[in-house]
C-alpha atoms as a PDB file:
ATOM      1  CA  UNK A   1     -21.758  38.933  28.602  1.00  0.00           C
ATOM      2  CA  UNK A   2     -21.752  40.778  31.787  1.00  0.00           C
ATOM      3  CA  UNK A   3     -23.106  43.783  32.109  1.00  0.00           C
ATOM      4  CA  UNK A   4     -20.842  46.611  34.035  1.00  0.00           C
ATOM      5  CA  UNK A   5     -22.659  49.476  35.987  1.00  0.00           C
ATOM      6  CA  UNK A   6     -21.254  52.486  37.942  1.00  0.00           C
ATOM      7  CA  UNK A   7     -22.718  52.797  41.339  1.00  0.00           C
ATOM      8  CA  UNK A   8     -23.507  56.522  42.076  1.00  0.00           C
ATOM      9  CA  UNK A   9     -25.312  55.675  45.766  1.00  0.00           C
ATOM     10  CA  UNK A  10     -28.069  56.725  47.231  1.00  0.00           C
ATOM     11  CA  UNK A  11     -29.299  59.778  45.202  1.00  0.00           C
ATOM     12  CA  UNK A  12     -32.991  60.430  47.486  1.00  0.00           C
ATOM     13  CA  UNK A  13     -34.036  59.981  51.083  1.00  0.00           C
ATOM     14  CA  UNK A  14     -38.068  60.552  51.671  1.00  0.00           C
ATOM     15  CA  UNK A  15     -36.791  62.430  54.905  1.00  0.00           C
ATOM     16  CA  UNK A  16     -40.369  62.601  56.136  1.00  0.00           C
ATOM     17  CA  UNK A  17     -40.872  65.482  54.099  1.00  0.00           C
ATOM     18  CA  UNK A  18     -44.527  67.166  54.479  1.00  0.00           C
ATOM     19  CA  UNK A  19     -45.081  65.287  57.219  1.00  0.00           C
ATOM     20  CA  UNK A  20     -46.513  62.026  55.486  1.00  0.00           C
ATOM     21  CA  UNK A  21     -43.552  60.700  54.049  1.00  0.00           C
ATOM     22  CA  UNK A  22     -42.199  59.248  56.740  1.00  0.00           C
ATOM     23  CA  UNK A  23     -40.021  56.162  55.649  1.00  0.00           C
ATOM     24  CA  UNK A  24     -40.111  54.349  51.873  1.00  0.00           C
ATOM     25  CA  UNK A  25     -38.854  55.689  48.866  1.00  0.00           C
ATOM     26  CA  UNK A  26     -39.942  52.478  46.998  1.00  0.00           C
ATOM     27  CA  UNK A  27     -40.266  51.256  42.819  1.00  0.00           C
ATOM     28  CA  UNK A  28     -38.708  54.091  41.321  1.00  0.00           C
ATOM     29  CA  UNK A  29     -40.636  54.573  38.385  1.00  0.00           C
ATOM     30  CA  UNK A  30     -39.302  57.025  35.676  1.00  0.00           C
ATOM     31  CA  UNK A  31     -39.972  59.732  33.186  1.00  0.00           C
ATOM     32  CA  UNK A  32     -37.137  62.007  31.657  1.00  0.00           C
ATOM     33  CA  UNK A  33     -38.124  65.377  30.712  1.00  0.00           C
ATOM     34  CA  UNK A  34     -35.512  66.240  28.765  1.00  0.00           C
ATOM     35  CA  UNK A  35     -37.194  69.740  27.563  1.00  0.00           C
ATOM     36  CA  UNK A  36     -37.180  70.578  30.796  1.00  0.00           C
ATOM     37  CA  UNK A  37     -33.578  69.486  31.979  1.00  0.00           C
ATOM     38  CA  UNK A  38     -35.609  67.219  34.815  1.00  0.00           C
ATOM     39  CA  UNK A  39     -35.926  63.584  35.492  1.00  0.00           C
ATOM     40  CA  UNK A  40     -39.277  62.567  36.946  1.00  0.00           C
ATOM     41  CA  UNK A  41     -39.319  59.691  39.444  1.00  0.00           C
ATOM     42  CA  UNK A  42     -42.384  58.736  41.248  1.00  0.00           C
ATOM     43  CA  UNK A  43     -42.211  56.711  44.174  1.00  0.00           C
ATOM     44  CA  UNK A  44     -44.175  55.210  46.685  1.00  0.00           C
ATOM     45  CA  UNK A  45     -43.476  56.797  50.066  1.00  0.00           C
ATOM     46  CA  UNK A  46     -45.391  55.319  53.752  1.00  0.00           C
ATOM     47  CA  UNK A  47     -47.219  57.824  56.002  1.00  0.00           C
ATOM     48  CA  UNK A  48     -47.802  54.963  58.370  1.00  0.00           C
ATOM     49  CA  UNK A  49     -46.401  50.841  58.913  1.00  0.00           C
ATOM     50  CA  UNK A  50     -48.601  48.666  55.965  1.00  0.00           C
ATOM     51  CA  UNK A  51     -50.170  51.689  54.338  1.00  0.00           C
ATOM     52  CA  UNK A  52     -48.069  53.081  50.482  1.00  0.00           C
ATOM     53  CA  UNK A  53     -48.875  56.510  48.451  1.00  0.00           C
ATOM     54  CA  UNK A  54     -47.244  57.582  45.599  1.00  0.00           C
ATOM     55  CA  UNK A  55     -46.328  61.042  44.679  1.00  0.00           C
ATOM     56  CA  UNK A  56     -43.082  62.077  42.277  1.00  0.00           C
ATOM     57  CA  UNK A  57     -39.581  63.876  43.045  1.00  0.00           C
ATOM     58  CA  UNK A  58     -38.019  65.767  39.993  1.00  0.00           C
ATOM     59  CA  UNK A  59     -34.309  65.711  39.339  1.00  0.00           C
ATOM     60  CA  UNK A  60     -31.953  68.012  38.257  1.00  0.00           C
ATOM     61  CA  UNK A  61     -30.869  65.884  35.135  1.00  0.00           C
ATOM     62  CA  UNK A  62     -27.269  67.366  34.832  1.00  0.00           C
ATOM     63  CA  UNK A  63     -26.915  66.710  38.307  1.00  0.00           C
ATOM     64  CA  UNK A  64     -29.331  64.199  40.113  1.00  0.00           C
ATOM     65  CA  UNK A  65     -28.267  64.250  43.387  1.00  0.00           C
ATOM     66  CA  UNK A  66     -29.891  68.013  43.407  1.00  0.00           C
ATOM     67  CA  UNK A  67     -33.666  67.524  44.143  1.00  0.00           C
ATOM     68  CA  UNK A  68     -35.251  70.279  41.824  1.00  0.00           C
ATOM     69  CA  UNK A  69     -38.759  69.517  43.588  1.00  0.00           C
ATOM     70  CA  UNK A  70     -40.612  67.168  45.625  1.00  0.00           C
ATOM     71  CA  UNK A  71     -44.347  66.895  45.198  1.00  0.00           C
ATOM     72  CA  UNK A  72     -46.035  67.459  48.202  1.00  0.00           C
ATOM     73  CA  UNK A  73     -48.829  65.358  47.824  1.00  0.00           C
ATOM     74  CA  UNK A  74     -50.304  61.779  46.525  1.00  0.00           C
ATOM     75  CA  UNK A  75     -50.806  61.908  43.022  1.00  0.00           C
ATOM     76  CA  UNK A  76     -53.766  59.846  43.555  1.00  0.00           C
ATOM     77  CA  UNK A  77     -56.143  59.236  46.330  1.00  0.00           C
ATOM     78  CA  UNK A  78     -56.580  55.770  47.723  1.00  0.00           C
ATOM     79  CA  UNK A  79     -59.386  53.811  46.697  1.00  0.00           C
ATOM     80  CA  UNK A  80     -62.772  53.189  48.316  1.00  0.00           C
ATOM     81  CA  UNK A  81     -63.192  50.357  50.781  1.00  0.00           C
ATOM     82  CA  UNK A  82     -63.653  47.572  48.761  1.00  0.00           C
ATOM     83  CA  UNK A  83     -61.732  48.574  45.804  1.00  0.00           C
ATOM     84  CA  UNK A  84     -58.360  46.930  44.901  1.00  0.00           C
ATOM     85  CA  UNK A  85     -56.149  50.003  45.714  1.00  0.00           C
ATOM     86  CA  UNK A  86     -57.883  50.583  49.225  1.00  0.00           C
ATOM     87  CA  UNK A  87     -54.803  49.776  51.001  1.00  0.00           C
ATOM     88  CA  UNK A  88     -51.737  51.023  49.001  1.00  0.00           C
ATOM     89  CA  UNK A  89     -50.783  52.692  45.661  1.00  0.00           C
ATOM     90  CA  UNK A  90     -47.078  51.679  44.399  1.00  0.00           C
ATOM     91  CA  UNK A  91     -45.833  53.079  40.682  1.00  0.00           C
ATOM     92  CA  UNK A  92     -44.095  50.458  38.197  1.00  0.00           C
ATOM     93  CA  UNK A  93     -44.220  51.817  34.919  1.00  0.00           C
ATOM     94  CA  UNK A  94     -44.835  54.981  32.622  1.00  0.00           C
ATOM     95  CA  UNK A  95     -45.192  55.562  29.209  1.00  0.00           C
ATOM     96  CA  UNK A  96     -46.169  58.714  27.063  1.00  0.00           C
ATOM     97  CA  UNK A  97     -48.818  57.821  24.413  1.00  0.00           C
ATOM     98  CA  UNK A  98     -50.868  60.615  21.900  1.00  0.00           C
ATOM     99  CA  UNK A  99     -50.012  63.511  24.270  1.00  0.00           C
ATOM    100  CA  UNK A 100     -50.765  61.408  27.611  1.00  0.00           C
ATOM    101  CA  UNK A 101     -48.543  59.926  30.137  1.00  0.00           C
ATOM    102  CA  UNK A 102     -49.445  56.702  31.501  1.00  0.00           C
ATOM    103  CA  UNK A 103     -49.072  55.407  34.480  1.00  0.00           C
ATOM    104  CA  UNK A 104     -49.744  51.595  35.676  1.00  0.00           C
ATOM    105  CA  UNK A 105     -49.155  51.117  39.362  1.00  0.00           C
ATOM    106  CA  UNK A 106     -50.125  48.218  41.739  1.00  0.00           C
ATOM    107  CA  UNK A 107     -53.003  48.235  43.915  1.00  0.00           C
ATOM    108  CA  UNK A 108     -52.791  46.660  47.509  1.00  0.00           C
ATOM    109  CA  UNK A 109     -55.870  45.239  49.870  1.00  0.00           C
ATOM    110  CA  UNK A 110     -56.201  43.582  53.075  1.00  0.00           C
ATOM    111  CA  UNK A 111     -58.613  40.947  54.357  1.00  0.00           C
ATOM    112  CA  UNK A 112     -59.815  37.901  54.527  1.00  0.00           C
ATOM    113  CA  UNK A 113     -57.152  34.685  54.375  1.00  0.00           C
ATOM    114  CA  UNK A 114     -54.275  36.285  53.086  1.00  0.00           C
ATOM    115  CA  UNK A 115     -51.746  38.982  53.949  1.00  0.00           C
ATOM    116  CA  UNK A 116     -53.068  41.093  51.025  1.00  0.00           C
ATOM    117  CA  UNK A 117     -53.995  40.821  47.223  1.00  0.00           C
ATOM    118  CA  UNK A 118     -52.810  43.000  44.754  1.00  0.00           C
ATOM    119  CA  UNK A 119     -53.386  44.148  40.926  1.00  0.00           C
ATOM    120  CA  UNK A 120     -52.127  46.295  38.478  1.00  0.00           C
ATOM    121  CA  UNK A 121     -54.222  49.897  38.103  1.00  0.00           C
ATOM    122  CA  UNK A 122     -53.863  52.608  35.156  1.00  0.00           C
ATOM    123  CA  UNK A 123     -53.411  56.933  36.351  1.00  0.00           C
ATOM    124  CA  UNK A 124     -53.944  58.912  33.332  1.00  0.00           C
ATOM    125  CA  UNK A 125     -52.327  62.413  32.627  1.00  0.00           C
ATOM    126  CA  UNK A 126     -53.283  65.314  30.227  1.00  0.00           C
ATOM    127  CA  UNK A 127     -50.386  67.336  31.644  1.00  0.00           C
ATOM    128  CA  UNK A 128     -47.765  65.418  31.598  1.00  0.00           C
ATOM    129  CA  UNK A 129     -47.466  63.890  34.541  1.00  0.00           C
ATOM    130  CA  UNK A 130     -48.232  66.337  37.116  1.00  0.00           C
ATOM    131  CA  UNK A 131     -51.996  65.372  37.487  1.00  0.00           C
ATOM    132  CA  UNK A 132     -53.709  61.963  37.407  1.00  0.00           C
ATOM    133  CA  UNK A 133     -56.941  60.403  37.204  1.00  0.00           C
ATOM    134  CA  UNK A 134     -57.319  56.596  36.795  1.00  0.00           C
ATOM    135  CA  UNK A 135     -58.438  55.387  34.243  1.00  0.00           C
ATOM    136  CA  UNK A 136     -61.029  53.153  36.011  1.00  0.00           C
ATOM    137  CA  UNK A 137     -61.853  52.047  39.328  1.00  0.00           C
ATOM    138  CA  UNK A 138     -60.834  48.678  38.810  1.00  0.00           C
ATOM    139  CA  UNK A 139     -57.524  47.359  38.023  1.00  0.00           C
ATOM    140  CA  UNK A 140     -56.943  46.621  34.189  1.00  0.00           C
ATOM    141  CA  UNK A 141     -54.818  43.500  35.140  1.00  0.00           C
ATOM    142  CA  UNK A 142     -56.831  41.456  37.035  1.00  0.00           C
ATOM    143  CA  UNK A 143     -57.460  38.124  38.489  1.00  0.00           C
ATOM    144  CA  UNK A 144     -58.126  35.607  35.728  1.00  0.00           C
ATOM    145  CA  UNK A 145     -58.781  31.617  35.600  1.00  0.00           C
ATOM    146  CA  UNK A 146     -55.604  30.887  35.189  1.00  0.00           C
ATOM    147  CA  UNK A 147     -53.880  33.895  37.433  1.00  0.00           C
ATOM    148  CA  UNK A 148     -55.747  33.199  40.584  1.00  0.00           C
ATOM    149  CA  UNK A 149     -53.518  35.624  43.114  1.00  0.00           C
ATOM    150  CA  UNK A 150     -51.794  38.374  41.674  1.00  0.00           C
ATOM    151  CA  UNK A 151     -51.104  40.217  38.252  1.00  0.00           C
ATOM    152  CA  UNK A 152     -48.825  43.435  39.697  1.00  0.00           C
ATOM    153  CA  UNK A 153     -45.947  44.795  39.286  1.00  0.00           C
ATOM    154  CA  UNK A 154     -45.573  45.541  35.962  1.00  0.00           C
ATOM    155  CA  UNK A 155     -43.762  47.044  32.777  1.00  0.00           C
ATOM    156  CA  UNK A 156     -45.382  48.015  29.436  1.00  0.00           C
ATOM    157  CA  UNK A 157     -43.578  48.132  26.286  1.00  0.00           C
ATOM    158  CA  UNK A 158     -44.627  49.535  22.995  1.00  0.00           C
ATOM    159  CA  UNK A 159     -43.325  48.937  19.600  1.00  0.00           C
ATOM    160  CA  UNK A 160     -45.736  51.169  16.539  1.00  0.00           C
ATOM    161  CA  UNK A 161     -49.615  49.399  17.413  1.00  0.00           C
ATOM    162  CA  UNK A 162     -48.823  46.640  19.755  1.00  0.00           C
ATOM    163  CA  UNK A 163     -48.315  46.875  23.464  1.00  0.00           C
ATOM    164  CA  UNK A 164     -46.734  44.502  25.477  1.00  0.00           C
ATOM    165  CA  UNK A 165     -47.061  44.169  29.475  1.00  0.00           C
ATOM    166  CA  UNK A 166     -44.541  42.233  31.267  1.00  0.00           C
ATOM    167  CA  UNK A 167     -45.826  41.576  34.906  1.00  0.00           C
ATOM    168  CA  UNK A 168     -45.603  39.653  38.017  1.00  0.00           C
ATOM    169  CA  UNK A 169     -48.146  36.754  38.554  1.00  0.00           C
ATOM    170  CA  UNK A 170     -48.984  34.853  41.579  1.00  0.00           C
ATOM    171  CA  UNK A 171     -48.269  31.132  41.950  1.00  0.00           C
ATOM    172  CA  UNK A 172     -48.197  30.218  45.176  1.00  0.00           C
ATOM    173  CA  UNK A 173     -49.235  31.247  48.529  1.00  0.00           C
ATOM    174  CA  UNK A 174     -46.645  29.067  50.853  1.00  0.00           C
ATOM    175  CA  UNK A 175     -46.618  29.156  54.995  1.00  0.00           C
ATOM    176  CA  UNK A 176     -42.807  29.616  55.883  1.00  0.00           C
ATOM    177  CA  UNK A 177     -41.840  29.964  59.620  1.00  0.00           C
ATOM    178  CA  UNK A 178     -45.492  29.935  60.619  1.00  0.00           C
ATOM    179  CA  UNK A 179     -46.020  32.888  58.194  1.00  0.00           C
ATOM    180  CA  UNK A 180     -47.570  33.014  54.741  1.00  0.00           C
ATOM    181  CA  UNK A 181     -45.054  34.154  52.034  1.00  0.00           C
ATOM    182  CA  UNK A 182     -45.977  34.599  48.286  1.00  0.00           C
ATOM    183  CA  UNK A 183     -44.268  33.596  45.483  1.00  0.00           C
ATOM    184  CA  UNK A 184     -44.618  34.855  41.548  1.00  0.00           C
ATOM    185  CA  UNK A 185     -43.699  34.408  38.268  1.00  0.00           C
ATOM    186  CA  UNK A 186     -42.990  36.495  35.099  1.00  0.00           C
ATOM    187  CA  UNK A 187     -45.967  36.593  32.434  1.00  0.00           C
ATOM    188  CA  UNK A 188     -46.675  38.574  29.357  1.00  0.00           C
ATOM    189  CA  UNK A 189     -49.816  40.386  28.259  1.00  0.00           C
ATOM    190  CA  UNK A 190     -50.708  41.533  25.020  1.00  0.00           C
ATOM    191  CA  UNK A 191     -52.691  45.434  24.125  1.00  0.00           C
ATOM    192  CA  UNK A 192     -53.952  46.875  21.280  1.00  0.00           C
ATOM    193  CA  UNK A 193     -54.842  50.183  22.957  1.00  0.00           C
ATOM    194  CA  UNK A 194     -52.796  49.846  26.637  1.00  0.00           C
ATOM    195  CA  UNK A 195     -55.856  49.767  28.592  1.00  0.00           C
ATOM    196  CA  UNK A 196     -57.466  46.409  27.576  1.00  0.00           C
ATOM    197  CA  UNK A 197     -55.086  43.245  28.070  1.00  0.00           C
ATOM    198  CA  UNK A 198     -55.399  39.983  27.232  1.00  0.00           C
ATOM    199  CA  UNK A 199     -54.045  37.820  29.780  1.00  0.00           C
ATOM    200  CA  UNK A 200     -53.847  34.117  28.612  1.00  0.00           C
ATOM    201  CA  UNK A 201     -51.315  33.113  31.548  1.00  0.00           C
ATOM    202  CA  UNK A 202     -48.060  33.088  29.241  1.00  0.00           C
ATOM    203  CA  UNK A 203     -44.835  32.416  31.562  1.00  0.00           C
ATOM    204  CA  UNK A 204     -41.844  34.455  29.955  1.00  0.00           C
ATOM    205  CA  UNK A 205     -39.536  33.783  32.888  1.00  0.00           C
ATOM    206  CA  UNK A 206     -40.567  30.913  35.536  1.00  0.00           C
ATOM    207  CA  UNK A 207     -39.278  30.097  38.333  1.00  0.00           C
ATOM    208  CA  UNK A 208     -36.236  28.123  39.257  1.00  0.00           C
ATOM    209  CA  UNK A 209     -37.761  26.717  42.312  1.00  0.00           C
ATOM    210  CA  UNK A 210     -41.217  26.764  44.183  1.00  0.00           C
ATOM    211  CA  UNK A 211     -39.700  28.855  46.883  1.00  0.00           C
ATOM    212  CA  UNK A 212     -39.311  31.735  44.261  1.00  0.00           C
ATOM    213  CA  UNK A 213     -40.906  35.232  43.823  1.00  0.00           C
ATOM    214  CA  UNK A 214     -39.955  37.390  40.968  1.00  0.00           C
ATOM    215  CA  UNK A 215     -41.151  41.040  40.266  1.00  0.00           C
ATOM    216  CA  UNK A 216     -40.723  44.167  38.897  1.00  0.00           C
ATOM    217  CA  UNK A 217     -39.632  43.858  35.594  1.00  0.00           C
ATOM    218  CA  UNK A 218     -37.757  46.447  33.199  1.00  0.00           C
ATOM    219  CA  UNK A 219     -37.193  46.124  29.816  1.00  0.00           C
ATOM    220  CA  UNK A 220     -34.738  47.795  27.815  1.00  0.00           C
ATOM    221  CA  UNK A 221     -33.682  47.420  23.931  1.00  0.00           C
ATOM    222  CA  UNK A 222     -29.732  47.327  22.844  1.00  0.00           C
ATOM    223  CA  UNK A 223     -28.754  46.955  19.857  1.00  0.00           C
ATOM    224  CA  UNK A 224     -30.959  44.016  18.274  1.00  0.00           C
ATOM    225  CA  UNK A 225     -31.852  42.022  21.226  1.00  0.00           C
ATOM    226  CA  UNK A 226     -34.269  42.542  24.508  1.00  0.00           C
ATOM    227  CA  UNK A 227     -33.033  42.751  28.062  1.00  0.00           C
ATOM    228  CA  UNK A 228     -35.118  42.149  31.210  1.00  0.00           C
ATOM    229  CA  UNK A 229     -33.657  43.158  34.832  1.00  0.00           C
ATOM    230  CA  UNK A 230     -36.001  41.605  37.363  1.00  0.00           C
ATOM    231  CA  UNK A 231     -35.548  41.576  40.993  1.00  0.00           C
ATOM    232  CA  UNK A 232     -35.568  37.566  42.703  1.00  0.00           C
ATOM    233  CA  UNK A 233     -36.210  36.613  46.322  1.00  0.00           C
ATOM    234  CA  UNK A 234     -36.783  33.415  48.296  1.00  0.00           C
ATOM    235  CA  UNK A 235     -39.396  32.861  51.244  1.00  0.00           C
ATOM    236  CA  UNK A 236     -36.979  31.803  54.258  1.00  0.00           C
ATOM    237  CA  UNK A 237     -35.412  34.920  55.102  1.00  0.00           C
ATOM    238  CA  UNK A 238     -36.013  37.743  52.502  1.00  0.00           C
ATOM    239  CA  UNK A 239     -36.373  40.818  54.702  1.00  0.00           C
ATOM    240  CA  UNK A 240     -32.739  41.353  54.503  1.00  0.00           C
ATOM    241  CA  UNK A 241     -31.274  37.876  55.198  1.00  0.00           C
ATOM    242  CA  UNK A 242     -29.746  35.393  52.832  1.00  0.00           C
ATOM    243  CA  UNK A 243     -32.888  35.168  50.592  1.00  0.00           C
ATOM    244  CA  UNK A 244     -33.207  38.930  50.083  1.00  0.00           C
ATOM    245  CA  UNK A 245     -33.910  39.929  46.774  1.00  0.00           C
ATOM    246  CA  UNK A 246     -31.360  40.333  44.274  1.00  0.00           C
ATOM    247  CA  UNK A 247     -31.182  41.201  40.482  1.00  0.00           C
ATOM    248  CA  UNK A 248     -31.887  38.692  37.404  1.00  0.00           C
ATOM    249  CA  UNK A 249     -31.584  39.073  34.043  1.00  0.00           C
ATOM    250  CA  UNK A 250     -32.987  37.323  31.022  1.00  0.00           C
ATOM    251  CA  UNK A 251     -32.408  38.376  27.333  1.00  0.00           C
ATOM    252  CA  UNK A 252     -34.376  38.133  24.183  1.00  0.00           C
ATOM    253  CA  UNK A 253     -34.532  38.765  20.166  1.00  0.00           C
ATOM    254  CA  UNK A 254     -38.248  38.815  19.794  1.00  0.00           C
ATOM    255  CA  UNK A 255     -39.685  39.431  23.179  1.00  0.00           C
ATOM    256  CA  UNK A 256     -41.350  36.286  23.569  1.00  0.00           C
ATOM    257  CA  UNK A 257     -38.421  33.740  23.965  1.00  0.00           C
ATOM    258  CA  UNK A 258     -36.711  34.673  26.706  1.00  0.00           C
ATOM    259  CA  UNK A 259     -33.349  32.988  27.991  1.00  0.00           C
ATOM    260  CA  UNK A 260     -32.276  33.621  31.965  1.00  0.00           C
ATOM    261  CA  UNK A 261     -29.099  34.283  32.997  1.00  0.00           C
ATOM    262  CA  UNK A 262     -28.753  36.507  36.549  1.00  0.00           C
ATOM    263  CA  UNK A 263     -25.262  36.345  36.675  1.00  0.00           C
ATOM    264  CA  UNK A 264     -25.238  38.954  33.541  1.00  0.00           C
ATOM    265  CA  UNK A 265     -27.623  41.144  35.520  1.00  0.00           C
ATOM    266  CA  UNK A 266     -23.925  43.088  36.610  1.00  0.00           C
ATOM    267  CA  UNK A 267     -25.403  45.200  39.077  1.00  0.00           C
ATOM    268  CA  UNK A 268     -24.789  43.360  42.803  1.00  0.00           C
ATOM    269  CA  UNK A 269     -25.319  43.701  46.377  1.00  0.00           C
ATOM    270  CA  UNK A 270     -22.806  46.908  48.197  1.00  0.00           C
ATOM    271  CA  UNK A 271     -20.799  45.968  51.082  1.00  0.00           C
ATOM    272  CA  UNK A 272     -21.116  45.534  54.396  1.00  0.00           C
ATOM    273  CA  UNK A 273     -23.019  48.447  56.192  1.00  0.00           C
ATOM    274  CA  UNK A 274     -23.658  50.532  52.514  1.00  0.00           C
ATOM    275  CA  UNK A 275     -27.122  51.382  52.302  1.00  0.00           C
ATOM    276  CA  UNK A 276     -28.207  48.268  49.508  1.00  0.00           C
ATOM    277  CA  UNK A 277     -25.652  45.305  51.533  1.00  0.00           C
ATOM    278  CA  UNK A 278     -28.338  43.463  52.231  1.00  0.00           C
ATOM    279  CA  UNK A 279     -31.209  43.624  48.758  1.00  0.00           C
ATOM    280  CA  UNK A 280     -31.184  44.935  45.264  1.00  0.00           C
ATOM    281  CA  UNK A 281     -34.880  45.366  44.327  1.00  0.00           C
ATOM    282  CA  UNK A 282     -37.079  46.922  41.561  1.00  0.00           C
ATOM    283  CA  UNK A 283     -35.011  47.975  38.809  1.00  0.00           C
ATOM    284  CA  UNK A 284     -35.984  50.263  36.711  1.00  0.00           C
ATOM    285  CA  UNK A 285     -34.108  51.085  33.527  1.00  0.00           C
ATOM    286  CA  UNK A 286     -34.384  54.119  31.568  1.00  0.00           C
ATOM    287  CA  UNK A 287     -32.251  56.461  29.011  1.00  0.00           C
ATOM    288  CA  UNK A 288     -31.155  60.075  28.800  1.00  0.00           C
ATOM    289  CA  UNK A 289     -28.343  62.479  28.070  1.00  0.00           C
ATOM    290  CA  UNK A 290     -27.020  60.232  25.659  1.00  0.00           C
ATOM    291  CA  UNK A 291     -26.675  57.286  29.117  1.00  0.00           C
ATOM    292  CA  UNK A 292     -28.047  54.353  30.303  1.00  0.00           C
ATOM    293  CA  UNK A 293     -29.512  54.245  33.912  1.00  0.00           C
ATOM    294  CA  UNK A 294     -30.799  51.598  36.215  1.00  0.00           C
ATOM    295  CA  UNK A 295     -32.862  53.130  39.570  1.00  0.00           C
ATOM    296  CA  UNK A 296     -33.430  50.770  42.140  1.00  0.00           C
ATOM    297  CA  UNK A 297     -33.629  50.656  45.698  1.00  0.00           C
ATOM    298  CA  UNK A 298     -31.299  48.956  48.800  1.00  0.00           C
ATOM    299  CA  UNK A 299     -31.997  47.673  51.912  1.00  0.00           C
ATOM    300  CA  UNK A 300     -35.517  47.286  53.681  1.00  0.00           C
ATOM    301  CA  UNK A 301     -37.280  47.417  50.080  1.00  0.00           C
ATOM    302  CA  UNK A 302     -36.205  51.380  49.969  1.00  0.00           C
ATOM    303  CA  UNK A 303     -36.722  52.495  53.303  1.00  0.00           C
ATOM    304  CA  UNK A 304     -33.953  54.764  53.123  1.00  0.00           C
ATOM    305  CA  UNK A 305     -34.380  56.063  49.914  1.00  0.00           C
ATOM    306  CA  UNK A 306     -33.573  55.175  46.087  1.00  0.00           C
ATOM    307  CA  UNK A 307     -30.073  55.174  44.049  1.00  0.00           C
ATOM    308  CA  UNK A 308     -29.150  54.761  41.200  1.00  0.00           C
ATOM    309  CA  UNK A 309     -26.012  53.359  38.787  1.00  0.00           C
ATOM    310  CA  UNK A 310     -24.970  54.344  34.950  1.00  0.00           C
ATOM    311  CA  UNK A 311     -24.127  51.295  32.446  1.00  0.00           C
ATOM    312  CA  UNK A 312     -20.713  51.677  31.726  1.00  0.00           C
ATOM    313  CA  UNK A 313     -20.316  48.846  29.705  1.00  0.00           C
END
């Protein structure tokens, strides 16, 4: 089956508010605070070309188009020269757990070879997700011996003591057009505590061919199966040409067989000169007010802002 979503546009330009924000409102990552009639997105926002920072916008939940508040700073400070988040701090995924909020984020570098490298870090809140202070100063998925580029990108899921984390892994690094281009798969990670992961190189969702990069995963339960909304680009022209990213969609009874099918994924490209024509990219489902939402962002990998759609059937 198809999924149906209601497009309500582009719900937040950055604006270059505070005078660092000045293009990127990118991987919407959310947290509802329904006590508090708000919905919490952070975001990862670009004071200058090749350099992220994340920092949150709250949402009138009755209404969110209204911005209710826009943090005015990072939420974390980048990390020392050397570390893995020197370069760039991007949100993917938060979870509350024993009165903390969680949240994992990927951590970009420069140098050497390759464009960049990048790995998943863990913020930590004790006030609900105003405040953060990682959780280490290296990332908690890392490079392994049988993930030798990447492990970003990611969602955690958690179901009474176990804790999943479904993430992006690299596979290739391929020269396209004189240009090196990187490609990634989906794995899955396994927790006991949501710090400490065991990464044994498990593919949940490969690719359909070697050209293929797949990221930001977001996992939703309905009814008695799984559902995983994934974003999927190629290497030839991705930066808004014919191998921009687009949605998939795979779907699941016990998280660990997974069976693809993006023409299900229901939510599609706008048309011609709307502000996501050209990409679809890093989903990110969530629930409130008795709905179903997917964020996401549009054209340029959310340079102009994030929006957002309602399952409707």
């Amino acid at each position: 089956m198809a999924f149906k979503w209601e497009k309500y546009g582009l719900i937040f330009r950055p604006g270059s508010a505070y005078g660092w924000m000045n293009s990127h409102a990118q991987v919407p990552t959310v947290l509802p605070i329904e006590d508090e009639g708000i919905v919490r997105v952070y975001f990862a926002t670009r004071p200058r070309q090749s350099l992220s920072q994340t920092t949150f916008v709250d949402l009138d939940m009755e209404r969110l188009d209204r911005v209710v508040r826009l943090h005015s700073q990072p939420i974390l400070p980048l990390g020392e020269p050397g570390m893995f988040d020197e370069h760039g701090i991007m949100p993917s995924s938060v979870i509350r757990h024993e009165g903390l909020v969680y949240l994992y984020y990927s951590g970009w570098s420069r140098g050497g070879s390759l464009p960049y490298q990048n790995y998943t870090g863990l913020a930590v809140s004790d006030d609900g997700g105003e405040t953060f202070t990682r959780a280490s100063r290296g990332p908690v998925l890392d490079r392994t011996p049988l993930e030798v580029y990447s492990a970003t990108s990611p969602h955690v899921h958690r179901e009474g003591d176990r804790w999943w984390v479904f993430y992006c892994a690299g596979t290739a690094w391929l020269e396209i057009h004189g240009k090196l281009e990187h490609t990634y798969d989906i794995k899955v990670a396994h927790s006991s505590d949501g710090v400490s992961w065991v990464q044994k190189g498990d593919v949940v969702i490969p690719q359909k061919r070697e050209d293929e990069a797949l990221t930001k995963p977001t996992l939703a339960r309905i009814g008695d199966r799984y559902h995983l909304w994934f974003c999927a680009r190629g290497c030839s022209d991705f930066r808004g040409g014919a191998d921009a990213y687009r949605l998939g969609y795979a779907t699941s009874e016990d998280l660990k067989h997974w069976v693809r099918d993006d023409a299900s994924a229901g939510l599609t490209a706008g048309c011609e000169g709307e502000w996501d024509n050209e990409m679809v990219a890093y989903p990110a489902f969530t629930e409130f007010a008795g709905e179903r939402w997917m964020f996401y962002n549009g054209n340029g990998f959310g340079r102009e802002g994030f929006g957002l759609a309602r399952l409707s059937a």
